[in-house]
N, C-alpha and C. Protein backbone atom coordinates (compact mmCIF):
# COMPACT_ATOMS: atom_id res chain seq x y z
N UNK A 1 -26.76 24.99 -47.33
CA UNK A 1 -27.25 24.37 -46.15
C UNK A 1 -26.11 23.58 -45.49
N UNK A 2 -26.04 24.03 -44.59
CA UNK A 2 -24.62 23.08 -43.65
C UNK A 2 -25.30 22.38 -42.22
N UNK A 3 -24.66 21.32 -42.33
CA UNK A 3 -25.31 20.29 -40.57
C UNK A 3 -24.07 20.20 -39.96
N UNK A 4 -24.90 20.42 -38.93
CA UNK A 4 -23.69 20.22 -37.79
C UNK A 4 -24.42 18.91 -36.97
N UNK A 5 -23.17 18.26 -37.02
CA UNK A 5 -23.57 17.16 -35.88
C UNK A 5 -23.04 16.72 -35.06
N UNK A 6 -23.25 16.45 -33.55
CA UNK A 6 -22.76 16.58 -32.51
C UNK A 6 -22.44 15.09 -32.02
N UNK A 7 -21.18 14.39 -31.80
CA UNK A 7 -21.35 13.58 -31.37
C UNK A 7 -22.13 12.92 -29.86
N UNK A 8 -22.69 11.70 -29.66
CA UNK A 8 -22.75 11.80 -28.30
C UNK A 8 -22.21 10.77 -27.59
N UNK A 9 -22.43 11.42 -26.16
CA UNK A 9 -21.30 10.93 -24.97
C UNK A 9 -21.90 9.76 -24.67
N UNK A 10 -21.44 8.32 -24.49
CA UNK A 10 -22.07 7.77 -23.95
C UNK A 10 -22.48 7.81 -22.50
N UNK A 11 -23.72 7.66 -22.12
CA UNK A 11 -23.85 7.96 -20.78
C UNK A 11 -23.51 6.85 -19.52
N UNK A 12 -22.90 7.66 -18.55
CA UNK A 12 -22.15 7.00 -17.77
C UNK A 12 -23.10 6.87 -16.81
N UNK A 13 -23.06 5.45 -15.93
CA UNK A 13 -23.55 4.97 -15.06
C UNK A 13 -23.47 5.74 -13.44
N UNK A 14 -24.49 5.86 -12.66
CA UNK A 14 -23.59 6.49 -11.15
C UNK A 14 -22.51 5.54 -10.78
N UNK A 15 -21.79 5.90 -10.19
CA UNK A 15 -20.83 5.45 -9.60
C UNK A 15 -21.23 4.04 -8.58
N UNK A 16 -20.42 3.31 -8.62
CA UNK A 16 -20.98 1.77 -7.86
C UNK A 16 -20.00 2.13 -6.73
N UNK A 17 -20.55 1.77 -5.70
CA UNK A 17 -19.80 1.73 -4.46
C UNK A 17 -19.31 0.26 -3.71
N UNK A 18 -18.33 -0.16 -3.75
CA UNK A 18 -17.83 -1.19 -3.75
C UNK A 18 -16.47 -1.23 -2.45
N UNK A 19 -17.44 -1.79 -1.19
CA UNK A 19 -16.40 -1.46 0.18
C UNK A 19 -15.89 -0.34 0.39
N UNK A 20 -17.29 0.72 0.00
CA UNK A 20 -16.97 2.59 0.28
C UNK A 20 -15.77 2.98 -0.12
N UNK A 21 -15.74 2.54 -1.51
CA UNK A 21 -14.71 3.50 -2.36
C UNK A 21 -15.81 2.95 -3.78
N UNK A 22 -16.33 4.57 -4.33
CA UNK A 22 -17.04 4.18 -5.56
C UNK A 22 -15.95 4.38 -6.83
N UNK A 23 -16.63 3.66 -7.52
CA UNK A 23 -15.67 3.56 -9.12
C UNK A 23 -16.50 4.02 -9.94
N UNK A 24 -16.35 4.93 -10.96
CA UNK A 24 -17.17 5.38 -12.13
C UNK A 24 -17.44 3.91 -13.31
N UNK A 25 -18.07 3.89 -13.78
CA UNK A 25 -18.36 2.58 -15.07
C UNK A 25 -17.58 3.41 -16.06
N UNK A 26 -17.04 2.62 -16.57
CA UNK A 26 -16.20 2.22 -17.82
C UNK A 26 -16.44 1.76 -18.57
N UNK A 27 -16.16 2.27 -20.01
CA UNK A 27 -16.69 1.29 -21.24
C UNK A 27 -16.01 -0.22 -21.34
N UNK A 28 -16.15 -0.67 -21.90
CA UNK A 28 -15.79 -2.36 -22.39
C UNK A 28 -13.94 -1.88 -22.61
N UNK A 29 -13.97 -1.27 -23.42
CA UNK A 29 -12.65 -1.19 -24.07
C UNK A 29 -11.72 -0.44 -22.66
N UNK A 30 -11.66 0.78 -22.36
CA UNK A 30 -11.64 1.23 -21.25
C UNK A 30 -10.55 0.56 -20.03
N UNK A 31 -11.71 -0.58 -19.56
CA UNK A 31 -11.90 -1.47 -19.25
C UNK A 31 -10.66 -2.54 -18.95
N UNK A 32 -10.79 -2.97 -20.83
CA UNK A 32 -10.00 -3.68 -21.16
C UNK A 32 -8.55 -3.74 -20.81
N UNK A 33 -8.11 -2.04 -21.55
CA UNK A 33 -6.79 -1.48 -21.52
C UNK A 33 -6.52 -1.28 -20.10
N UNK A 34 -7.29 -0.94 -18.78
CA UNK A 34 -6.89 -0.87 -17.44
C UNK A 34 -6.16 -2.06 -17.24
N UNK A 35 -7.09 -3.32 -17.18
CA UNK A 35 -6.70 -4.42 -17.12
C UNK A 35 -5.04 -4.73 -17.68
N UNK A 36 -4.94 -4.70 -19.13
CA UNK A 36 -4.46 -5.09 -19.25
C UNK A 36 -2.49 -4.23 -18.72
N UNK A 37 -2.96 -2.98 -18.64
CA UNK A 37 -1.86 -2.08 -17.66
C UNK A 37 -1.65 -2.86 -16.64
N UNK A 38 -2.76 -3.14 -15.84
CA UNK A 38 -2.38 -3.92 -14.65
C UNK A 38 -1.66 -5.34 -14.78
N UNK A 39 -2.21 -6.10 -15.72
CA UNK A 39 -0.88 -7.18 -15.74
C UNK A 39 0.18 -7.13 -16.12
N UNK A 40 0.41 -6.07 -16.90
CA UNK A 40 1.67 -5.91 -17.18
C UNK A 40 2.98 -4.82 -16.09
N UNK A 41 2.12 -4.38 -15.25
CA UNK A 41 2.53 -3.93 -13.89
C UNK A 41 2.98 -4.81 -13.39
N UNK A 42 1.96 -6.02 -12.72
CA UNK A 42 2.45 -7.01 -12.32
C UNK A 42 3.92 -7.80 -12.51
N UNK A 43 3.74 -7.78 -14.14
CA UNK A 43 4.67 -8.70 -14.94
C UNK A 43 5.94 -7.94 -14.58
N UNK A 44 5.90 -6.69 -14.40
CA UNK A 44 7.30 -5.58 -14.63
C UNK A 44 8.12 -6.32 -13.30
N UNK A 45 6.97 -5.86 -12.21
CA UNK A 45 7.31 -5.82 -10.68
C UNK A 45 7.46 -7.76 -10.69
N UNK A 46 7.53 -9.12 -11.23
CA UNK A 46 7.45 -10.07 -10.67
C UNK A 46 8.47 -10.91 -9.85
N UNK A 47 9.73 -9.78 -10.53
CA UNK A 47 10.96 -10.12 -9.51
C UNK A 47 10.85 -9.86 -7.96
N UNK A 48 10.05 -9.04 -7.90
CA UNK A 48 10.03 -8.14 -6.27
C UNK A 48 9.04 -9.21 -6.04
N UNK A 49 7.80 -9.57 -6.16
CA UNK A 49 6.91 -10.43 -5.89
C UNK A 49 7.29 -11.74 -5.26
N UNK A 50 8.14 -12.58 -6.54
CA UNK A 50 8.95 -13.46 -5.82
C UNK A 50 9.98 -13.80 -4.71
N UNK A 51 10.76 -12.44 -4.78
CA UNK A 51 11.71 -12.31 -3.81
C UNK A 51 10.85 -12.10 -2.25
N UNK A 52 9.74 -11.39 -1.73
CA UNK A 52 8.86 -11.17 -1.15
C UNK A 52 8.53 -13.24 -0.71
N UNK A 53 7.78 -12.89 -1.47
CA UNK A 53 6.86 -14.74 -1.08
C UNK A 53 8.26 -15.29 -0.81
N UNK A 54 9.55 -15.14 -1.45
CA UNK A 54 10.92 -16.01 -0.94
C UNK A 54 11.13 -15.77 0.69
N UNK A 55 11.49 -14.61 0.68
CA UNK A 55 11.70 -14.43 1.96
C UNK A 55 10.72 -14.45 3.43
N UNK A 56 9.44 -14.44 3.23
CA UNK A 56 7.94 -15.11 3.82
C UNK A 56 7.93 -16.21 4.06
N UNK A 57 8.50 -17.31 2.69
CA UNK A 57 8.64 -18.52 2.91
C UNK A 57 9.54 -18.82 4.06
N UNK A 58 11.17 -18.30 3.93
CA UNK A 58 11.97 -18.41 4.79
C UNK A 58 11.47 -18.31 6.47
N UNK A 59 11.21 -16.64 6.39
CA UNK A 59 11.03 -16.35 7.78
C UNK A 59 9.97 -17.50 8.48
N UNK A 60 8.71 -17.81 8.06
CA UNK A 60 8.09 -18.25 8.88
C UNK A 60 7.95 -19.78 9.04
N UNK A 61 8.98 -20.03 7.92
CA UNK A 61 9.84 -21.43 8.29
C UNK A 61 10.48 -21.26 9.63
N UNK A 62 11.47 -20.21 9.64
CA UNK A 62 12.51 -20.48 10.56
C UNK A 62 11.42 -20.17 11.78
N UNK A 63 10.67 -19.59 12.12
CA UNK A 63 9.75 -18.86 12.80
C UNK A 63 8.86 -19.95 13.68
N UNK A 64 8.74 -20.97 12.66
CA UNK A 64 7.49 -22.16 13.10
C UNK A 64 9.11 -23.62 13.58
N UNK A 65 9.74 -23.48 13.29
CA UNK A 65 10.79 -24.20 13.81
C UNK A 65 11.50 -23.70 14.90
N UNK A 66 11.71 -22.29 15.35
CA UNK A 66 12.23 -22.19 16.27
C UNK A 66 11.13 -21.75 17.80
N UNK A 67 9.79 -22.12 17.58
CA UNK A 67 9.11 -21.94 18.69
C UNK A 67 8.91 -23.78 19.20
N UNK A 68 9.22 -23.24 20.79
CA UNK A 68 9.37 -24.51 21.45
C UNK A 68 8.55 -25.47 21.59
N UNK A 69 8.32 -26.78 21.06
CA UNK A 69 7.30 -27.80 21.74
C UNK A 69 6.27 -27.60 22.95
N UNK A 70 5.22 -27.89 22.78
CA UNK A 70 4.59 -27.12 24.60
C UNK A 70 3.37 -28.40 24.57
N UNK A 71 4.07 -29.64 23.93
CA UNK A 71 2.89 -30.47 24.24
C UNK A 71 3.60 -31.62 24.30
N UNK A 72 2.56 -32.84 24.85
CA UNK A 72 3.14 -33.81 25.61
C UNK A 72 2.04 -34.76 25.56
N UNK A 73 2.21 -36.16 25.23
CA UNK A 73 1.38 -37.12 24.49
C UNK A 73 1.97 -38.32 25.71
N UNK A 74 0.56 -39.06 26.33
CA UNK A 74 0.91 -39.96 26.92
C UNK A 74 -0.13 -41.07 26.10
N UNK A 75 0.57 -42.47 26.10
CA UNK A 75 -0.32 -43.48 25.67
C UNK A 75 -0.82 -44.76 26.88
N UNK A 76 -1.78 -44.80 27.01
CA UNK A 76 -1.95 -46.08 27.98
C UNK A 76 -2.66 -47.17 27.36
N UNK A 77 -2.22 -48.25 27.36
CA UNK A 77 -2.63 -49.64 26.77
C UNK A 77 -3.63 -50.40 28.11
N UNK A 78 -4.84 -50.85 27.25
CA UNK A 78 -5.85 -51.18 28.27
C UNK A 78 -5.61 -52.83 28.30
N UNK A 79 -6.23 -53.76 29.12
CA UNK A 79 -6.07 -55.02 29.18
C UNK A 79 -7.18 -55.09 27.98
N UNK A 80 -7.59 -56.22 27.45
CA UNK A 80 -8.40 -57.09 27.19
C UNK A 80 -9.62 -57.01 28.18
N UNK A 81 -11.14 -57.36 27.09
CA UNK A 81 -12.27 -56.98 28.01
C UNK A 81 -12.35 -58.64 28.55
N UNK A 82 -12.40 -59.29 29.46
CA UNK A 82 -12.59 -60.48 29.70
C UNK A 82 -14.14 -61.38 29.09
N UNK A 83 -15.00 -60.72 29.14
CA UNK A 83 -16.33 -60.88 28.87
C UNK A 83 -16.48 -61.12 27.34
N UNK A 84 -16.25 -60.13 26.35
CA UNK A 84 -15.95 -60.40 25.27
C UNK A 84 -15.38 -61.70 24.13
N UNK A 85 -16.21 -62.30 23.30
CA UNK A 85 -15.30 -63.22 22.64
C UNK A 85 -14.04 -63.28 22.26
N UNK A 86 -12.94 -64.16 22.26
CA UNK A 86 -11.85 -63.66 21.71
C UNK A 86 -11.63 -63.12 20.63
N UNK A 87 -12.55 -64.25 19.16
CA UNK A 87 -12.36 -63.88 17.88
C UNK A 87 -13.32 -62.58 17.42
N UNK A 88 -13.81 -61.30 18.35
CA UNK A 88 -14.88 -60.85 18.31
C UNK A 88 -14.21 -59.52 18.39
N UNK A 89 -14.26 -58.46 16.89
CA UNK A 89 -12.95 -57.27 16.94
C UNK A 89 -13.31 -56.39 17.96
């Protein structure tokens, strides 16, 4: 007498649609290991990242410093209300 036994697939979820691009479900583990590819993508690329935000920083420094003033502040000082107490803020 011989058995055969078949493993089974776990069953996969429909696809979630998330800002009309759907993603299939993924197990836990799956999952996990995507993730953790992706930070270490990150980590590879963090020289380029920085250099990026460096030069962003720069430009829109120089960018917000070299556009011209276009405003103009006048102050006018009022008398004293006569009616009013003196010691009265």
């Amino acid at each position: 007498m011989t058995q055969t036994a078949t493993k089974q697939q776990p069953e996969t979820a429909p696809h979630q649609a998330v800002g009309g691009v759907s993603f299939p479900e993924m197990p836990f583990e799956d999952s996990r290991e995507w993730q953790a590819e992706q930070v270490r993508l990150l980590w590879r690329h963090r020289r380029f990242f920085f250099r990026i935000g460096a030069v962003g920083l720069i430009v829109s420094t120089l960018v917000a410093f070299s556009i011209p003033k276009s405003y103009t502040s006048t102050t006018q000082l009022m008398p004293p209300d006569s009616q009013s107490p003196s010691g009265w803020p």
